[in-house]
N, C-alpha and C. Protein backbone atom coordinates (compact mmCIF):
# COMPACT_ATOMS: atom_id res chain seq x y z
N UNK A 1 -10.14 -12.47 30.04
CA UNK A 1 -11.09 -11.85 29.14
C UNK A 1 -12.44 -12.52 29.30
N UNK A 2 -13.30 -11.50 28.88
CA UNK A 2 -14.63 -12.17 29.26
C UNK A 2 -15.29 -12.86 27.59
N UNK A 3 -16.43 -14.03 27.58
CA UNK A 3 -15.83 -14.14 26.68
C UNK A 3 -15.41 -15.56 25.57
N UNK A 4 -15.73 -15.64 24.69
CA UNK A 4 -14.70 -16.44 23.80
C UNK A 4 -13.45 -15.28 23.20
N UNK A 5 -12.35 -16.16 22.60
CA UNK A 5 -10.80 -16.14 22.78
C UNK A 5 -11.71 -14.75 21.63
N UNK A 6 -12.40 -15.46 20.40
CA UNK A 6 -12.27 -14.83 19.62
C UNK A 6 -13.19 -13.24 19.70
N UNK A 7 -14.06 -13.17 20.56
CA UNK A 7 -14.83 -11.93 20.71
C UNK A 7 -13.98 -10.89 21.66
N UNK A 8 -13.28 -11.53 22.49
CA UNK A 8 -12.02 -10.92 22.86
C UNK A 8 -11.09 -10.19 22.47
N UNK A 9 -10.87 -10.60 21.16
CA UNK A 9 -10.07 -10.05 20.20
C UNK A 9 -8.91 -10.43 20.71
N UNK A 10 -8.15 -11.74 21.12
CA UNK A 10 -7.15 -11.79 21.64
C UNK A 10 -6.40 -12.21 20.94
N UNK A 11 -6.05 -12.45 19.38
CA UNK A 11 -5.21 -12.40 18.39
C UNK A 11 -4.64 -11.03 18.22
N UNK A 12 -5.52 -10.42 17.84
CA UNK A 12 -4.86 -8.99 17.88
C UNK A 12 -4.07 -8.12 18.54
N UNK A 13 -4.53 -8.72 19.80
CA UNK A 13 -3.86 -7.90 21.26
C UNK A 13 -2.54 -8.74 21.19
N UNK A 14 -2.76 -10.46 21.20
CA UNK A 14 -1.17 -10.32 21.06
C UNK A 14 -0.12 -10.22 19.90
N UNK A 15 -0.96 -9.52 18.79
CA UNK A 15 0.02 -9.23 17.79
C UNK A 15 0.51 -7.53 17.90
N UNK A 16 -0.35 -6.98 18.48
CA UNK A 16 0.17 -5.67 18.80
C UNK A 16 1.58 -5.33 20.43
N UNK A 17 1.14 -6.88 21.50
CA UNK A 17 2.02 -6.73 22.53
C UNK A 17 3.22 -7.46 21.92
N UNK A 18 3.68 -8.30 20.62
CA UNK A 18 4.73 -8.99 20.61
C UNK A 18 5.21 -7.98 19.71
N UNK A 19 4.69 -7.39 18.39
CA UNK A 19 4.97 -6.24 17.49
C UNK A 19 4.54 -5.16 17.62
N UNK A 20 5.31 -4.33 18.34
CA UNK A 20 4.58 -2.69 19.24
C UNK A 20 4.78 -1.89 18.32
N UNK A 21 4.56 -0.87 17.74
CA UNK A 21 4.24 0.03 16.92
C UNK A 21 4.90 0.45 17.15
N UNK A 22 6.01 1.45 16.66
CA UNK A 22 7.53 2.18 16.79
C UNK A 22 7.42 3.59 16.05
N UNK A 23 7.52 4.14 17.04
CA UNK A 23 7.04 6.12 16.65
C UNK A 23 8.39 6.20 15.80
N UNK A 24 8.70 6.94 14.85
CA UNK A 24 9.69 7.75 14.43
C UNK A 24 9.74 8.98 14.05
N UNK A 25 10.57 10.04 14.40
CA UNK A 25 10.51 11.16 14.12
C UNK A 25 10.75 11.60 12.63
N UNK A 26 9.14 13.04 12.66
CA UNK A 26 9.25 12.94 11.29
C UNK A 26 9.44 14.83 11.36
N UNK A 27 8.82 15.14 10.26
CA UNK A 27 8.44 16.34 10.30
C UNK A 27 7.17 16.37 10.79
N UNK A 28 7.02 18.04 10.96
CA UNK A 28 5.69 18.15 11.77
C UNK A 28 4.11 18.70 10.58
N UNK A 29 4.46 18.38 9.57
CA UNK A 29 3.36 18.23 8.46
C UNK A 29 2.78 17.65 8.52
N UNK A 30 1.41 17.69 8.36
CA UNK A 30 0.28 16.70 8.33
C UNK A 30 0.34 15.69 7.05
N UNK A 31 0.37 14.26 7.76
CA UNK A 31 0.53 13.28 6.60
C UNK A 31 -1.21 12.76 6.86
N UNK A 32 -1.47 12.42 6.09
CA UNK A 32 -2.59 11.50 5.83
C UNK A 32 -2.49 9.96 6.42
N UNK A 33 -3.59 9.69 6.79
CA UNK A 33 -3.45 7.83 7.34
C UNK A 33 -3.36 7.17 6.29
N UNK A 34 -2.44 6.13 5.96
CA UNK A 34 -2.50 5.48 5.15
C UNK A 34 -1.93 3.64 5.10
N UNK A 35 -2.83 2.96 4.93
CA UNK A 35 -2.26 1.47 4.77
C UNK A 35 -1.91 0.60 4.28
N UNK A 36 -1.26 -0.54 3.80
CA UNK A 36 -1.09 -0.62 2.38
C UNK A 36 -2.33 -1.94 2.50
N UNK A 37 -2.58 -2.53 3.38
CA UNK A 37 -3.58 -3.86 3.36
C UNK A 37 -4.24 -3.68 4.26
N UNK A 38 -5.90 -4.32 4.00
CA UNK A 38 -6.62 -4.63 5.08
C UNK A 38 -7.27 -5.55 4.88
N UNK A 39 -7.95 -6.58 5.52
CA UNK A 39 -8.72 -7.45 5.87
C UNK A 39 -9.89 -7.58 6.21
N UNK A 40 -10.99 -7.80 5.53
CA UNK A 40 -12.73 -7.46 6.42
C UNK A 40 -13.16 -8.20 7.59
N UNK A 41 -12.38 -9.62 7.88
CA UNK A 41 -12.67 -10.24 8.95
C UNK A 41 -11.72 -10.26 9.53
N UNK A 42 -12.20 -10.22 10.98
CA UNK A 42 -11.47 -10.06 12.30
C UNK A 42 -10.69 -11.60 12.35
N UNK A 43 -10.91 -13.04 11.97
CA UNK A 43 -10.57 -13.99 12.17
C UNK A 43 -9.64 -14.72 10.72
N UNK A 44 -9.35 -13.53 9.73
CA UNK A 44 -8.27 -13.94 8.88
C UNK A 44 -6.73 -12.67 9.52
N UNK A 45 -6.24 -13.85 9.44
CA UNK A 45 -4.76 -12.53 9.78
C UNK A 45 -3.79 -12.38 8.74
N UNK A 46 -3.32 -11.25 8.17
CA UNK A 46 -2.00 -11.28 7.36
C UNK A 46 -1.05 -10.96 8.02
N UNK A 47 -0.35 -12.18 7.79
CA UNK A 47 0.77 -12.66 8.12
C UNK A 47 2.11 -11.85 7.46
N UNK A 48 2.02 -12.05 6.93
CA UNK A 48 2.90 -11.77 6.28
C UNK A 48 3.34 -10.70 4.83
N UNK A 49 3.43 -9.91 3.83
CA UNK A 49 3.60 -9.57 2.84
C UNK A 49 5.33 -9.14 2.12
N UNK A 50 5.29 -10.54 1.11
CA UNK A 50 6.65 -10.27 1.07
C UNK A 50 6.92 -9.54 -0.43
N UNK A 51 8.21 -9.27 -0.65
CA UNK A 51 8.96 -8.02 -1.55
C UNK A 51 9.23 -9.03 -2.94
N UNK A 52 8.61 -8.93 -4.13
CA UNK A 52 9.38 -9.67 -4.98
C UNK A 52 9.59 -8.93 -5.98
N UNK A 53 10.29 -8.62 -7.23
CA UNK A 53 10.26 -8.32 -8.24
C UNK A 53 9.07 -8.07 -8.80
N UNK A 54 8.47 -6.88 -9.08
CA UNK A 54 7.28 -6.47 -9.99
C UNK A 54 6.27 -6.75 -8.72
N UNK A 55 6.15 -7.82 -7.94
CA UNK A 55 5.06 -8.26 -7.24
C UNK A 55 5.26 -8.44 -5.43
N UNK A 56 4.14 -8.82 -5.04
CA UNK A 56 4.27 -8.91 -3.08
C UNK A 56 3.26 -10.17 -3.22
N UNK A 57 3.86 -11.02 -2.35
CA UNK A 57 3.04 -12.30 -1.68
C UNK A 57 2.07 -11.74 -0.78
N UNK A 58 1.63 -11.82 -0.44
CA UNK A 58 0.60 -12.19 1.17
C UNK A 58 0.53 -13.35 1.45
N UNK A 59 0.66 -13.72 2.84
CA UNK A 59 0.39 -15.07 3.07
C UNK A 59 -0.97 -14.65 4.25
N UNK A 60 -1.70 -14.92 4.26
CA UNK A 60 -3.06 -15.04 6.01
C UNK A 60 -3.44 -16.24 6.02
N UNK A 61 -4.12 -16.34 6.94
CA UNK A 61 -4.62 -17.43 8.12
C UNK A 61 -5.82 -17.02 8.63
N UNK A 62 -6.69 -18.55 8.72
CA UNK A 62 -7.74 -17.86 9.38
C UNK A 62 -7.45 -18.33 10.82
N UNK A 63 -7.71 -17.51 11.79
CA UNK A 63 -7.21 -18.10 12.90
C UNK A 63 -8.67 -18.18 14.07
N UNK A 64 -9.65 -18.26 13.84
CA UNK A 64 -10.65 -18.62 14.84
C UNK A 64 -11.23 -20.10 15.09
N UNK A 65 -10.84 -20.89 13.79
CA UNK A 65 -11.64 -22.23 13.48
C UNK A 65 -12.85 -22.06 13.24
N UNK A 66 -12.85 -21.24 12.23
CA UNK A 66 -14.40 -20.81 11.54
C UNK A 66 -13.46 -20.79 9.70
N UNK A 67 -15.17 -21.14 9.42
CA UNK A 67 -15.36 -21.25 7.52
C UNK A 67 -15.76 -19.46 7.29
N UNK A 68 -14.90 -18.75 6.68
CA UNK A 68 -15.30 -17.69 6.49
C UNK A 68 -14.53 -17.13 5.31
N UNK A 69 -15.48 -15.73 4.32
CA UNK A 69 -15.10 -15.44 3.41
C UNK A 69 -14.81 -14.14 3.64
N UNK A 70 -13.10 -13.78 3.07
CA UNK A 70 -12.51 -12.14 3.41
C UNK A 70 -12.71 -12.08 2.30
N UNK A 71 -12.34 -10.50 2.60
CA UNK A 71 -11.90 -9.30 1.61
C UNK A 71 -10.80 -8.73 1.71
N UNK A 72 -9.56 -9.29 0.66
CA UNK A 72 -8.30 -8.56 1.16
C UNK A 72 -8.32 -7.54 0.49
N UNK A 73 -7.83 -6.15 0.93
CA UNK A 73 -8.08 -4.92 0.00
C UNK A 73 -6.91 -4.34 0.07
N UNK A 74 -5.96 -3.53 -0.46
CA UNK A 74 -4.83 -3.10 -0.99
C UNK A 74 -4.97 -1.49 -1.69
N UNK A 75 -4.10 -0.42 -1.09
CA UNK A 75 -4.37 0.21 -1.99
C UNK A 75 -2.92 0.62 -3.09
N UNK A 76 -2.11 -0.46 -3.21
CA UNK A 76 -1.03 -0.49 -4.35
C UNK A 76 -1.78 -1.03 -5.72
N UNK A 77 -0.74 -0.27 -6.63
CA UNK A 77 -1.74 -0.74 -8.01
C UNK A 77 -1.44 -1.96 -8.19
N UNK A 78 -2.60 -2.96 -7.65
CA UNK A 78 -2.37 -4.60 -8.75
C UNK A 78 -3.03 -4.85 -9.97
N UNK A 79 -2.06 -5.39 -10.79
CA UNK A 79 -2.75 -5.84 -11.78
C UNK A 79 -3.27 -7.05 -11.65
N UNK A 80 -2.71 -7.65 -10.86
CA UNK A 80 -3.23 -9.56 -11.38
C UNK A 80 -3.44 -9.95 -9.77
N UNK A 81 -4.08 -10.80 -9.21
CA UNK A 81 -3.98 -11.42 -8.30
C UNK A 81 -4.23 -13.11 -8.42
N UNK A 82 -3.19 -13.89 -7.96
CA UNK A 82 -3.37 -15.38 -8.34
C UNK A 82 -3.02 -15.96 -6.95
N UNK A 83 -3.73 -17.16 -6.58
CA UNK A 83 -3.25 -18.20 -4.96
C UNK A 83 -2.10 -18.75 -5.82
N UNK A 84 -1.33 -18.94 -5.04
CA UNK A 84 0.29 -19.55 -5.18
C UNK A 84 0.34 -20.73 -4.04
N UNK A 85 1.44 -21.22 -4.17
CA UNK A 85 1.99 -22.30 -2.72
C UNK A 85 2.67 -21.67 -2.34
N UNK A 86 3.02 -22.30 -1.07
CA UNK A 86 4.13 -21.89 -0.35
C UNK A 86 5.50 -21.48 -0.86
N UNK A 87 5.56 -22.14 -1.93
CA UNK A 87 6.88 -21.74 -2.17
C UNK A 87 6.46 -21.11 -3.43
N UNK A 88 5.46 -20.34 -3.21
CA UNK A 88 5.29 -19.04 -3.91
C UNK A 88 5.33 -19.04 -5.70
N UNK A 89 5.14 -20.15 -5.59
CA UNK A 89 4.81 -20.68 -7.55
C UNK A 89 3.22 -20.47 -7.74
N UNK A 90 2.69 -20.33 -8.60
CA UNK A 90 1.38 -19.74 -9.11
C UNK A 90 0.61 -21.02 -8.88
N UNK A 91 -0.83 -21.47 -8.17
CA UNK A 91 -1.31 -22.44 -8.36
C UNK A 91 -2.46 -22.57 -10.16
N UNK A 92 -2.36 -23.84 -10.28
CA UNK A 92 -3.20 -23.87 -11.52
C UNK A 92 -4.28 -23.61 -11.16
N UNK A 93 -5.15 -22.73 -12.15
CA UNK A 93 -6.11 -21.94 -11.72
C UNK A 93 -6.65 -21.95 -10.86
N UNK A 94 -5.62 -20.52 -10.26
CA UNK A 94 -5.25 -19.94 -9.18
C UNK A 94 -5.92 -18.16 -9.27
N UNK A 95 -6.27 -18.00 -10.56
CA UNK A 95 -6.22 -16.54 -10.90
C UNK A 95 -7.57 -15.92 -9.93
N UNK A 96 -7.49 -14.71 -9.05
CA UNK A 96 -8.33 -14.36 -8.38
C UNK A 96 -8.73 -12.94 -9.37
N UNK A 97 -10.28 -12.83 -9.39
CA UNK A 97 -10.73 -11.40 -9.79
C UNK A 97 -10.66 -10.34 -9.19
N UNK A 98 -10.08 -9.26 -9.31
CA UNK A 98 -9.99 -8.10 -8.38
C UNK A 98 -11.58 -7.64 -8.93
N UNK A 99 -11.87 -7.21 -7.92
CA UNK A 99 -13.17 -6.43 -7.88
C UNK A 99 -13.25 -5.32 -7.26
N UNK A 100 -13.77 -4.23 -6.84
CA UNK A 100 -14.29 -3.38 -5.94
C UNK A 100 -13.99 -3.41 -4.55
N UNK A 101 -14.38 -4.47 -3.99
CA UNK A 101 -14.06 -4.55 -2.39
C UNK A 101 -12.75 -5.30 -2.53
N UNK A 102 -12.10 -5.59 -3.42
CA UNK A 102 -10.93 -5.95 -3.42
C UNK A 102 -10.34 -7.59 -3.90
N UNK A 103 -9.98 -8.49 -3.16
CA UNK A 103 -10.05 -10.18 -3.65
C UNK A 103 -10.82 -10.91 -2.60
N UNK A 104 -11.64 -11.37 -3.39
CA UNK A 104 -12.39 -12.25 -1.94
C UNK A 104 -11.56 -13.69 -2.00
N UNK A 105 -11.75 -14.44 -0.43
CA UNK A 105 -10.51 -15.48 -0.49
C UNK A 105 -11.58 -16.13 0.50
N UNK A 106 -12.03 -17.35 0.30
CA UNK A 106 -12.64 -18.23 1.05
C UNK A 106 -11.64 -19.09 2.33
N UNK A 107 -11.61 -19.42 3.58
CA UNK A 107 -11.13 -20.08 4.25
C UNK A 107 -11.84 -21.02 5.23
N UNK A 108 -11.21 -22.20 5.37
CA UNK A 108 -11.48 -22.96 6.33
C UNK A 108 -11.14 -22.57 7.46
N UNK A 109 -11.73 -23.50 8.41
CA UNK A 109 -10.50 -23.66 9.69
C UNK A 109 -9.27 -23.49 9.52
N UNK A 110 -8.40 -22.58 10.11
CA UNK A 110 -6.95 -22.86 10.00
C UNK A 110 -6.37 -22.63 9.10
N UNK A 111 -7.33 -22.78 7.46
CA UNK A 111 -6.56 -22.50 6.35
C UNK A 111 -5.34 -21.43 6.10
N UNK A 112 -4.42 -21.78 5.57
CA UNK A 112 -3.46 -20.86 5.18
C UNK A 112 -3.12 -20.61 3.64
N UNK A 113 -3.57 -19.26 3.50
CA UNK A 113 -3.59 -19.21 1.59
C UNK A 113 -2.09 -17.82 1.76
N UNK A 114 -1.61 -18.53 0.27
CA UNK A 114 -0.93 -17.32 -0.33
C UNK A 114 -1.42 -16.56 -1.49
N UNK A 115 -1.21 -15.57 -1.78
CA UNK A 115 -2.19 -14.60 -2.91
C UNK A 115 -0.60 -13.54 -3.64
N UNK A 116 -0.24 -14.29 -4.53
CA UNK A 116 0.91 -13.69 -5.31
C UNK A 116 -0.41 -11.96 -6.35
N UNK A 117 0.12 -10.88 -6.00
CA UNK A 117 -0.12 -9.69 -6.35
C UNK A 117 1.16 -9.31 -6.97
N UNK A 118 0.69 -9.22 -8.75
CA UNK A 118 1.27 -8.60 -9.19
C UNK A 118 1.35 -7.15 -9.82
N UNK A 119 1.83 -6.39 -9.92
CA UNK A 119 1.74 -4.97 -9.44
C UNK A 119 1.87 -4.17 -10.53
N UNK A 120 1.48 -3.25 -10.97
CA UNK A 120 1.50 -2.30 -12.61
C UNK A 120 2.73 -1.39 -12.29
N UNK A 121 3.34 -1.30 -13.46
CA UNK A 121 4.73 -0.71 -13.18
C UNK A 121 4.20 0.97 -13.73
């Protein structure tokens, strides 16, 4: 690649060659595009989003070695968004404001945040 790693986009490429996108047959009705998360910077990744009762974790990463501030955006109904630890307990004030463009989440280098979303029934 020509290039730094990160203008390359070579996180992405190898998250799409290790996790390939898998067609399944549907009907032939027009569905709408739809996602459940996105990210405004190219150099935070979500990792992960896991299944809990009432709520979903996210875990991302920033992965360029840059100080940068996302926008995680969602379009499931949350009510609450709070940073948690790893082992997914609520940090003390932890509580994030949902706003408009969604939760903003500051990162370091490398940082790895979790963001417990809890969800309106």
């Amino acid at each position: 690649f020509a290039g730094s790693f990160q203008d390359a986009g070579v996180i992405q490429c190898a998250y799409n060659l290790n996790f390939p996108l898998h067609a399944v047959p549907a009907s032939s009705a027009p569905c709408p595009a739809w996602s459940a998360f996105s990210v405004s910077s190219p150099a935070v990744v979500l990792e992960a989003a896991e299944d809990r009762p009432e709520a979903l974790v996210a875990r991302l990463y920033e992965a360029h070695g840059s100080t940068v501030v996302a926008w995680l955006q969602t379009s499931l109904p949350v009510k609450e968004a709070m940073l948690c630890d790893l082992l997914e307990r609520p940090a003390a004030r932890g509580r994030l404001p949902l706003e408009q463009r969604g939760v903003r989440l500051s990162f370091t280098p490398f940082r790895v945040l979790s963001v417990l979303l809890v969800l309106r029934q």
